[in-house]
Every structure is written in C-alpha cells, then in structure tokens.
Protein backbone atom coordinates (compact mmCIF):
# COMPACT_ATOMS: atom_id res chain seq x y z
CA UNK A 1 8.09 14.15 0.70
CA UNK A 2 9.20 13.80 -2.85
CA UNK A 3 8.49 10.61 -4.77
CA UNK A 4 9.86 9.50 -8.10
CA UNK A 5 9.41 6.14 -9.80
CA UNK A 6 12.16 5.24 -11.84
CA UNK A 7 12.00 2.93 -14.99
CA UNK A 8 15.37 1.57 -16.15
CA UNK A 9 16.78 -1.70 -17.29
CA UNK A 10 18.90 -2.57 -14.09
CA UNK A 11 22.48 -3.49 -16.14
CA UNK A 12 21.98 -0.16 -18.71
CA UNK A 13 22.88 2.14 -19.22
CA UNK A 14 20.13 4.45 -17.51
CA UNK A 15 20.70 2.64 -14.35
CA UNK A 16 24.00 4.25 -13.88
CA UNK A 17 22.89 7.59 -14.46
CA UNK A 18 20.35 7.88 -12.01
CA UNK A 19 23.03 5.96 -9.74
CA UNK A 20 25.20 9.17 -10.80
CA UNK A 21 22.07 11.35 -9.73
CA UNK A 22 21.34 9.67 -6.31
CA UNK A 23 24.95 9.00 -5.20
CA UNK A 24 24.17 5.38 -4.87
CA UNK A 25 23.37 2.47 -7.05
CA UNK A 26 19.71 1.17 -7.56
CA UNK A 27 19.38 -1.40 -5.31
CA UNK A 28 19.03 -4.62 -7.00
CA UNK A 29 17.98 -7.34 -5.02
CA UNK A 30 14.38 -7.92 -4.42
CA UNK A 31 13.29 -6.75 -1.31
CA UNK A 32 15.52 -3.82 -0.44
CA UNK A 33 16.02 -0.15 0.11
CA UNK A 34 19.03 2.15 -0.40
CA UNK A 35 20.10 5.13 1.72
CA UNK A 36 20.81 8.18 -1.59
CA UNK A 37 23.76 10.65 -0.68
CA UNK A 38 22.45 13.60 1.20
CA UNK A 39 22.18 16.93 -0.79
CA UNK A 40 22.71 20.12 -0.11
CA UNK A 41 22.61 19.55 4.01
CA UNK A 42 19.67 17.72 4.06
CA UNK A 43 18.81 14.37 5.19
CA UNK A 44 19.79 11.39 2.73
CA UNK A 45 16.67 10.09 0.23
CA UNK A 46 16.10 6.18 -0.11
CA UNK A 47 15.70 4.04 -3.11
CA UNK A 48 13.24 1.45 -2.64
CA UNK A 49 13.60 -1.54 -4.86
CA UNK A 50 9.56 -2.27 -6.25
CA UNK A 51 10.06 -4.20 -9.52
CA UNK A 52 12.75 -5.86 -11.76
CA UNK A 53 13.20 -2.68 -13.65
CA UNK A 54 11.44 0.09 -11.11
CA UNK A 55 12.53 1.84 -8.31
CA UNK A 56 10.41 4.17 -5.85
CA UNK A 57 13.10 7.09 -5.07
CA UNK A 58 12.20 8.96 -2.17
CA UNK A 59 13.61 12.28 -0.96
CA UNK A 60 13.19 15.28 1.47
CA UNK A 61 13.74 17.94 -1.30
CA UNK A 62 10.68 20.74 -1.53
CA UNK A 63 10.47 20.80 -4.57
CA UNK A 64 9.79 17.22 -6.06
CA UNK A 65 9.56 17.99 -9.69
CA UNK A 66 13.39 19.28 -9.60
CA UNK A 67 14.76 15.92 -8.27
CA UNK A 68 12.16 14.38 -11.09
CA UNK A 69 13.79 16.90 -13.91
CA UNK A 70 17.52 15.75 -12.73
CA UNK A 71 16.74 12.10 -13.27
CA UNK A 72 14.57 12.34 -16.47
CA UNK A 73 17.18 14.77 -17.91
CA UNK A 74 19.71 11.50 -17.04
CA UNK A 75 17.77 8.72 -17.94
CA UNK A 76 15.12 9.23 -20.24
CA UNK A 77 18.07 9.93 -23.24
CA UNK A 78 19.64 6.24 -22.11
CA UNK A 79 15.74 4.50 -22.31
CA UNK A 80 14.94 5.02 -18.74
CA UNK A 81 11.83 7.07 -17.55
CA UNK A 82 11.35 9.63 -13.92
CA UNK A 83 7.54 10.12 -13.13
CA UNK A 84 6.80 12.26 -10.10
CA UNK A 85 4.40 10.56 -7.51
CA UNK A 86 4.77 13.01 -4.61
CA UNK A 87 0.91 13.33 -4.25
CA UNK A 88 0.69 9.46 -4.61
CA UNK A 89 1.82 8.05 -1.26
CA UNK A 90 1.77 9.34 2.48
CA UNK A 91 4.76 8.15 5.14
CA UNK A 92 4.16 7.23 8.44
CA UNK A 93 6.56 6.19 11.31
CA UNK A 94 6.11 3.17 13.17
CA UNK A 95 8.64 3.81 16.26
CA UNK A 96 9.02 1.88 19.75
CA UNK A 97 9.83 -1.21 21.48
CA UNK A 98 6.54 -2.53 20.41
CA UNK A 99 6.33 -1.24 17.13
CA UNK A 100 6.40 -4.99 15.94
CA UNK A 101 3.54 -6.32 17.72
CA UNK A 102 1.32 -3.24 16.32
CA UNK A 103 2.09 -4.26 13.35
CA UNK A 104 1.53 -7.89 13.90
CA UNK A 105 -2.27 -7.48 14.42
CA UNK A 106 -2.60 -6.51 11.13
CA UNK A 107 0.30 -7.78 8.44
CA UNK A 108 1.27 -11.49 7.66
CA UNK A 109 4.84 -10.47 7.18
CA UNK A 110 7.67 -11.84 9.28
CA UNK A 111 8.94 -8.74 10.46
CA UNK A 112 11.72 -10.30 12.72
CA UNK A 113 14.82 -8.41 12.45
CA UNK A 114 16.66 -11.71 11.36
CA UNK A 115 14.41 -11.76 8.52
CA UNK A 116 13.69 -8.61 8.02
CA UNK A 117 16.05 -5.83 9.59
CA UNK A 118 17.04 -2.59 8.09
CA UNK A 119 17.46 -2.49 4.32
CA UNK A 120 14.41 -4.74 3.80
CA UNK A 121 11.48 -3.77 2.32
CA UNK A 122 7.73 -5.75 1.28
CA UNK A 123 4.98 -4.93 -0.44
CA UNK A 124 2.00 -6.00 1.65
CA UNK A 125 -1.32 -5.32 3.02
CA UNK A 126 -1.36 -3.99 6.75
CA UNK A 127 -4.83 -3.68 8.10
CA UNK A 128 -6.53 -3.73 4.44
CA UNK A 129 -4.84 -1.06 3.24
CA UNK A 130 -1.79 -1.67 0.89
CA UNK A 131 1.78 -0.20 1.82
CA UNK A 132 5.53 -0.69 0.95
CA UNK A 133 6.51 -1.70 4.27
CA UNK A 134 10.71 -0.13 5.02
CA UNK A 135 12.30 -1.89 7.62
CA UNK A 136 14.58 1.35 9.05
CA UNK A 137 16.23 -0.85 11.95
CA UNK A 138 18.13 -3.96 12.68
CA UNK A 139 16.03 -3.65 16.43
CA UNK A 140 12.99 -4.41 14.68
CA UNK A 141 11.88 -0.82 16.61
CA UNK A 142 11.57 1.32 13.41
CA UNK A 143 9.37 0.81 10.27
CA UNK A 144 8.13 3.53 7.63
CA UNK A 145 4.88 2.60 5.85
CA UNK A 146 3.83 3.88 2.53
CA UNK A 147 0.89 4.14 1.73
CA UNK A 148 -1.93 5.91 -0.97
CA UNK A 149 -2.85 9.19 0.01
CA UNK A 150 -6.62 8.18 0.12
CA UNK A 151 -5.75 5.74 2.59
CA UNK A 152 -3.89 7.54 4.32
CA UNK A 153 -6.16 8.35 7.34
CA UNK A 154 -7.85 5.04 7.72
CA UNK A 155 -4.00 3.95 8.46
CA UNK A 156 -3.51 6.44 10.79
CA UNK A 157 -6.54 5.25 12.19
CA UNK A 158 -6.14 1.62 12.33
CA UNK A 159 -2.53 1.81 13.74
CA UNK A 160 -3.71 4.07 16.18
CA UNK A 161 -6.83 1.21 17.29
CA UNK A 162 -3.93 -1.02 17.05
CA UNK A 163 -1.76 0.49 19.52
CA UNK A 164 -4.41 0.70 21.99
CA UNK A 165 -5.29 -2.92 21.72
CA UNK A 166 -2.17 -4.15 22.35
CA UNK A 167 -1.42 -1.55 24.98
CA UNK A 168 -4.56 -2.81 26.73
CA UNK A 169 -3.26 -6.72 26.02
CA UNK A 170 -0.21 -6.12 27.37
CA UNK A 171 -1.84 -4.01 30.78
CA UNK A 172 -4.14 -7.03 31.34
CA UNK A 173 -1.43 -9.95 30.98
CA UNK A 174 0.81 -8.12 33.77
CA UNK A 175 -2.21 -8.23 36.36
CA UNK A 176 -2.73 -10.93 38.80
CA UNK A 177 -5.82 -12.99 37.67
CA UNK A 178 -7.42 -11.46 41.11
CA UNK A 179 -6.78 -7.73 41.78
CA UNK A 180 -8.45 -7.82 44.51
CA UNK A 181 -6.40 -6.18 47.68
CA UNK A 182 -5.54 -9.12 50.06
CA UNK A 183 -6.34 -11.77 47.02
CA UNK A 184 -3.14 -13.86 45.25
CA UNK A 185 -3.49 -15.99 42.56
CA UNK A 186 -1.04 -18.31 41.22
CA UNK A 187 1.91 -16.90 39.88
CA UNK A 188 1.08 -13.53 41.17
CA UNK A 189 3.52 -11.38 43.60
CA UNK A 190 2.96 -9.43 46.50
C-alpha cells in the first residue's frame, strides 16, 4: 500500500493541484475520507482528511515513490509538500455483521453508522494501539484500521482475542441458563 502525506493550505493553490493529481478534491471537513479516481485499471486510492492543512493519501500503486514524485512535482512549486510513508502504517480489514461489536471492546468511538457511516474517519486508540479508524460502509459492517507498522501485529493480535471473546459472548447468551437435556429454564425453548 502506498502512503503519502500531503501538506497544503486547503484554499491554495497547492490544494488544487494535488486535487488535479488524485482526480478528486482534498476532503475538507474534519473527519472524512475521499474515494481518488482509479488509475490505470486499478482500484481507486482514498484521501483521508488528518489535519487542517494534511491529508494521508492512500493508494494501491507498486511503486509508492512515483505517486509521491507526481504530487511533489505539483505541489511543492505552489508551497505544498508530498512525503512518502508507505513503510509507516499497516491496513487491516475489519469485515462482518459483527465487525462493530469487535471493535467496541476496545475503542470509545461511536461507530454507529448514523454517526459514523462511510466517508467518516477518527483518529483514536483501539486496544492501546493508535489507528486512523475509515468507516468503508453505511452498514456499519466494514472498517479499515491504520495503524504503525510496529504495532502492527499486536493489532492483529488483539482483534483476533477480540473476535473470540465476543464470539464466545454471543454462544453463551443464546444458551438456555440449563443445558441440561430434559431441563428448561425460563425463557428457554424446546
């Protein structure tokens, strides 16, 4: 995954090139992501909104410092600035009816799809381990997580310990309070 952090005053100048670059303006408002225009057949990049003036651009190209060279050659002669942070962050894919509740255990964000459905995006802390948290769904069924590469593995880790906790809540609420053959408990069916 190719990462580039973009540094531009949001009404200059620079702003619109790198809008010219991605095929879609910087997103603006705190809080949100952008979908970039797909190149060459590949999948479209995103534009996560991180700061007033800095933007986390994200893309499938292989070769990350080429998408870094096109927006630096754009926007560093307008008083903008393109770093590549490839190596910097890892994505993972939160998917599923319950991806919610996994991430519940360990996040204090309201990540109700009224409140937060696709476009939306949060720094935060999920299980001690910082991410930029991407809503990719108004379901509230798909979430991408970004997080440092050193923490990478303790994430996987932790969602993983998640997942099995709340699998196991979930197993033990549908029992009867008896599972005893013969033996029903209030509430419980035959």
């Amino acid at each position: 995954m190719a990462g580039v952090v973009v540094r531009a005053d949001p009404d200059g100048p620079a702003a619109r090139a790198a809008a010219e670059v991605l095929g879609t303006p910087l997103p603006v408002r705190p809080g949100t992501w952008a979908a970039t225009a797909a190149r060459d057949g590949g999948d479209p990049g995103t534009v996560v909104w991180l700061g007033p003036d800095e933007w986390l651009v994200l893309s499938d190209e292989p070769r990350p410092e080429a998408l870094e060279q096109r927006l630096r050659a754009a926007l560093a002669p307008l008083g903008g600035s393109a770093v590549d942070v490839s190596a910097h962050r890892v994505s993972l894919r939160l998917t599923g009816p319950h991806a919610r509740d996994v991430l519940a255990a360990g996040c204090s964000i309201d990540t109700h799809p009224s409140v937060f459905g696709a476009g939306a995006v949060a720094q935060t802390l999920l299980g001690q381990a910082g991410v930029v948290l991407l809503s990719r769904s108004d379901a509230g069924d798909e979430y991408e997580l970004l997080v440092r590469s050193s923490f990478a593995r303790y994430l996987a880790d932790w969602l993983l310990d998640a997942f099995v906790e709340h699998r196991h809540a979930a197993t033990e609420h549908d029992q009867p309070d008896d599972p005893r053959p013969g033996r029903r408990t209030e509430g419980a069916t035959a």
